[in-house]
Protein backbone atom coordinates (compact mmCIF):
# COMPACT_ATOMS: atom_id res chain seq x y z
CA UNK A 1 122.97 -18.14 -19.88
CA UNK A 2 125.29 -16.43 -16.95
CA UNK A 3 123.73 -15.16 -14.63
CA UNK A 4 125.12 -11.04 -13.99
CA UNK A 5 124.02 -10.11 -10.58
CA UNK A 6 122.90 -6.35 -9.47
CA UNK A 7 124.05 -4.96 -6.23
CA UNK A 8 122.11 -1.49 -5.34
CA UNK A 9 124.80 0.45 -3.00
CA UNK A 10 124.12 2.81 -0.19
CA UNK A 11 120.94 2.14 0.29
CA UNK A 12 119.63 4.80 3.07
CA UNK A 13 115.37 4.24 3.26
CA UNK A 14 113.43 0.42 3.81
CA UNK A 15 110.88 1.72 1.07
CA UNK A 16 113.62 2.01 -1.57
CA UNK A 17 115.02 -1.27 -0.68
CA UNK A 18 111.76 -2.91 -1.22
CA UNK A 19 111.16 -1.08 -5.12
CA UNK A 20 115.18 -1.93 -5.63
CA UNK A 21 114.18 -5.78 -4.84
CA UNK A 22 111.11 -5.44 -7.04
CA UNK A 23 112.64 -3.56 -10.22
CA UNK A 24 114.85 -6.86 -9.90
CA UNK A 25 118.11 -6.06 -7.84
CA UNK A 26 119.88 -9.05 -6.92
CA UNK A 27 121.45 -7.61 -3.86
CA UNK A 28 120.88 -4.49 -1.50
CA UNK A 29 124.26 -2.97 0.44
CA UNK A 30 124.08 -0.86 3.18
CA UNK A 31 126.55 1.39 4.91
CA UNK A 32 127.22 0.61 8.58
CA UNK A 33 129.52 2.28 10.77
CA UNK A 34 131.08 4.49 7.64
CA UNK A 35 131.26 7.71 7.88
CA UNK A 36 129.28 10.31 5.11
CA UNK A 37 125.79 10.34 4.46
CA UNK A 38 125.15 6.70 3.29
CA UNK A 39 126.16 5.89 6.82
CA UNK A 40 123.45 4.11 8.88
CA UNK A 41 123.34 2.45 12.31
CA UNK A 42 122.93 -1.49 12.51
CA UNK A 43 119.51 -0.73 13.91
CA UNK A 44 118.25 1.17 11.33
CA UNK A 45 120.10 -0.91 9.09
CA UNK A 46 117.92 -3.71 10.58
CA UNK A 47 115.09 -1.74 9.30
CA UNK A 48 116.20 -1.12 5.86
CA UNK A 49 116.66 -5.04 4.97
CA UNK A 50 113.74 -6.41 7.01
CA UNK A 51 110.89 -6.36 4.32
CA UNK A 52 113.46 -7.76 1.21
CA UNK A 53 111.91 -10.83 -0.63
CA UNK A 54 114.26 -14.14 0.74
CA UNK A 55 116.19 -14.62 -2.38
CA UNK A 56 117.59 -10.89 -2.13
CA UNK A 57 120.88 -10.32 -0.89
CA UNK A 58 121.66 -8.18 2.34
CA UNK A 59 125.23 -6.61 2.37
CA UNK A 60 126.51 -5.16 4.95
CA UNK A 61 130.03 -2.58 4.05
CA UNK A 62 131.54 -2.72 7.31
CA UNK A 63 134.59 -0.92 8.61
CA UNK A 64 137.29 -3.24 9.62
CA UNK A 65 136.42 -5.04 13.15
CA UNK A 66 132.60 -4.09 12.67
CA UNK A 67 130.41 -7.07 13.35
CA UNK A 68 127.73 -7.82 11.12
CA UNK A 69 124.39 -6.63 12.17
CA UNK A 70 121.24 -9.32 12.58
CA UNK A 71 119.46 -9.36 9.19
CA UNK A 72 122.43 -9.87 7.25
CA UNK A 73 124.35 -12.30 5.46
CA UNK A 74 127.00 -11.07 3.52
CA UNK A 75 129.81 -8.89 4.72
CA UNK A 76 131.81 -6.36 3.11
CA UNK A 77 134.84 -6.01 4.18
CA UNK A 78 138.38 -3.85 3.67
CA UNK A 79 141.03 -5.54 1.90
CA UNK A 80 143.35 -7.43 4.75
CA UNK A 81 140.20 -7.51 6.91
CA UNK A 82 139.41 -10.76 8.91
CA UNK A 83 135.79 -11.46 7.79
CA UNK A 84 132.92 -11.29 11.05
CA UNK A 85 132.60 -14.86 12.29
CA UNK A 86 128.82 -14.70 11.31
CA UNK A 87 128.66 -13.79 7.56
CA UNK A 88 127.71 -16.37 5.49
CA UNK A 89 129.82 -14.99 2.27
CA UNK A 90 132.48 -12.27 2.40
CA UNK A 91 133.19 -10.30 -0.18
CA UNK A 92 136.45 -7.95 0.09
CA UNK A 93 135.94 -3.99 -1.39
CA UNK A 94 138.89 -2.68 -2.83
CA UNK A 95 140.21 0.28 -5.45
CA UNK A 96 141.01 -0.70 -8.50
CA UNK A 97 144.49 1.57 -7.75
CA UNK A 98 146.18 -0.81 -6.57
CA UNK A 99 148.83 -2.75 -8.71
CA UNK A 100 148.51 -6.22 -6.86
CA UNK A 101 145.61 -7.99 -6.02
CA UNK A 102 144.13 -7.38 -2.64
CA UNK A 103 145.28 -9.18 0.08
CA UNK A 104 141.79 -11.69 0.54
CA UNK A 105 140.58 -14.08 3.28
CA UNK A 106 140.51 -17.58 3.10
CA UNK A 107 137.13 -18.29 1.55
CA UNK A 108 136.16 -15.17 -0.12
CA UNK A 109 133.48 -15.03 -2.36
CA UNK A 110 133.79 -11.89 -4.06
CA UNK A 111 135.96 -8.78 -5.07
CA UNK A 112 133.99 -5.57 -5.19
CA UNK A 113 136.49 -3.21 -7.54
CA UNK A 114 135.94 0.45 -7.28
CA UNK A 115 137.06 2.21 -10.53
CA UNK A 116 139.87 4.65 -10.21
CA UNK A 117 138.28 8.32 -9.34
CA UNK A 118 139.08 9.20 -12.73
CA UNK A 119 137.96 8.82 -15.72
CA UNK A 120 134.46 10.17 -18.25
CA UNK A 121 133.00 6.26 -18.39
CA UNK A 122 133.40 2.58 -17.19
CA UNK A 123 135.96 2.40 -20.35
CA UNK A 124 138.21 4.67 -18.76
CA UNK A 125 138.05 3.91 -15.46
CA UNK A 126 138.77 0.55 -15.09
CA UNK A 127 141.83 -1.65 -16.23
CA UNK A 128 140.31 -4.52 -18.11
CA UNK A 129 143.69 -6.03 -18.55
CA UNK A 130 144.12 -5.37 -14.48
CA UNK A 131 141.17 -6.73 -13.46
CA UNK A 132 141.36 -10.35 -15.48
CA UNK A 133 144.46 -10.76 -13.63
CA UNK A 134 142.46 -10.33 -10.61
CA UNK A 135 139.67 -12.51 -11.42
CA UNK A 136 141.94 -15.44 -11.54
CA UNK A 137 141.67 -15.07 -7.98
CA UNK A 138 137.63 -13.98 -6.90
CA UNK A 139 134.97 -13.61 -9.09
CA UNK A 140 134.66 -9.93 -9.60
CA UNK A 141 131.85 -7.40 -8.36
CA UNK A 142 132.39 -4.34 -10.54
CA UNK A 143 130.99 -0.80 -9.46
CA UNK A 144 129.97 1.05 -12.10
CA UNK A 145 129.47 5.28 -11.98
CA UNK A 146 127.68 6.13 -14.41
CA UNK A 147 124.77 3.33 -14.36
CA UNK A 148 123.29 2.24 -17.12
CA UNK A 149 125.97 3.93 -19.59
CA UNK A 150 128.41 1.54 -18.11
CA UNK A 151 126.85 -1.63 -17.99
CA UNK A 152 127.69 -2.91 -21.45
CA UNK A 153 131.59 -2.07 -21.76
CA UNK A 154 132.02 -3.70 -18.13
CA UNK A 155 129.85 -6.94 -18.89
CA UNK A 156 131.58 -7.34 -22.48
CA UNK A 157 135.39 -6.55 -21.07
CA UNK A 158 135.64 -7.85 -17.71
CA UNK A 159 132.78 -10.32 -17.96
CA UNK A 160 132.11 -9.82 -13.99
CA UNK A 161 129.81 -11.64 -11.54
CA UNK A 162 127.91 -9.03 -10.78
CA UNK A 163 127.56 -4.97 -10.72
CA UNK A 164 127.45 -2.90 -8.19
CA UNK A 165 125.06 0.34 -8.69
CA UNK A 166 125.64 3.63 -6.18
CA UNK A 167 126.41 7.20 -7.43
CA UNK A 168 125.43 6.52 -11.16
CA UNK A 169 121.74 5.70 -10.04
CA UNK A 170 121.23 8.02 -6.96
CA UNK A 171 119.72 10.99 -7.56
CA UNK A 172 121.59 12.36 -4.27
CA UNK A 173 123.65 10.36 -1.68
CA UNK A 174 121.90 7.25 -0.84
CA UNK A 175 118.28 8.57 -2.62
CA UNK A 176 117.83 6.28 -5.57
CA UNK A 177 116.73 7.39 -8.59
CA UNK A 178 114.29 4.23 -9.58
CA UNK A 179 114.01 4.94 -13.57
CA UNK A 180 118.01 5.20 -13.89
CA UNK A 181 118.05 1.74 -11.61
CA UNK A 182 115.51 -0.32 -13.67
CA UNK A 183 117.82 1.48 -16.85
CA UNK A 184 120.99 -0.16 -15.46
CA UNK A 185 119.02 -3.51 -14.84
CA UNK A 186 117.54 -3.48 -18.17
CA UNK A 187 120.88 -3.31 -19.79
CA UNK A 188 122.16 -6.07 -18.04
CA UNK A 189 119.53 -8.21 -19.06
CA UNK A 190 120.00 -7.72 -22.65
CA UNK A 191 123.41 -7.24 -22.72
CA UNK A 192 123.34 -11.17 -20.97
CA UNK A 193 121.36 -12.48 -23.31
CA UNK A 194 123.47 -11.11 -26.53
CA UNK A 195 126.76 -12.89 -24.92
CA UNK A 196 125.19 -16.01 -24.08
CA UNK A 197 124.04 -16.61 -28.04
């Protein structure tokens, strides 16, 4: 069976980290430098990753020429952006807007496509036809915002690495709501096993 992977995006508090990790996230990303309210500082950034289980992912989103904070392997970067000498994997976050595929390091592991802004559902949001095009070139992260309603359509059209959870799970900026998470996650687990029969 493939293996779907679940990011958990903007993640502001250590304690919601931790129950993200347990409900089964695959990955936690956290703001640094950004501006808005998910923005944190790499210190407290520090903080929020310290207590996740080995296995879990720690993403930093970093603005272009950021360097990626201790505690952290995997950077997020801006399309064009020369990846920090330190990460482990790079992943390059882009908008689905744009009509070519993003311009991506040498050696990137990922594609984290933001849907266009808009648009009632994951169907209408994304360009399925776009973004096989683009996974000819990256395996695909997708971010999906609406949460759980989403989860099927992207899984079954784009068939993605992984998806990325923010807005459609929050129940404000940053403040996860933990029954609409463990929703999203228990979609992707059945939706997994019904494509790999």
């Amino acid at each position: 069976m493939r293996t779907v992977r679940a990011v958990v995006h903007g993640v502001t508090d250590p304690g919601q980290a931790l129950e993200a990790a347990a409900l089964g996230a695959d990955g936690v990303a956290v703001a640094i430098g950004e501006r808005g309210p998910l923005a944190v500082p790499p210190e407290r950034a520090r903080e929020i990753v310290a207590g996740l289980p080995p296995l879990v992912a720690r993403l930093a989103v970093l603005e272009e020429g950021a360097e990626l904070p201790r505690g952290f392997s995997v950077a997020v970067v801006p399309p064009g952006a020369p990846p920090p000498e330190a990460a482990a994997a790079t992943i390059v976050r882009a908008d689905q807007q744009a009509a070519r595929v993003p311009a991506l390091p040498e050696g990137v592991s990922a594609l984290w496509v933001r849907p266009r802004p808009r648009g009632s559902s994951s169907a209408t949001r994304f360009d399925f036809r776009l973004l096989e095009r683009w996974s000819r070139h990256a395996p695909l992260l997708l971010e999906i915002p609406e949460g759980a309603p989403g989860v099927e359509v992207a899984m079954r059209l784009a068939r993605p690495s992984g998806l990325v959870f923010g807005e459609g799970v929050w129940i404000g900026p940053g403040i996860i709501d933990l029954e609409r998470l463990e929703a999203a996650l228990q979609v992707i687990a059945r939706v997994a096993r019904q494509i790999a029969r």
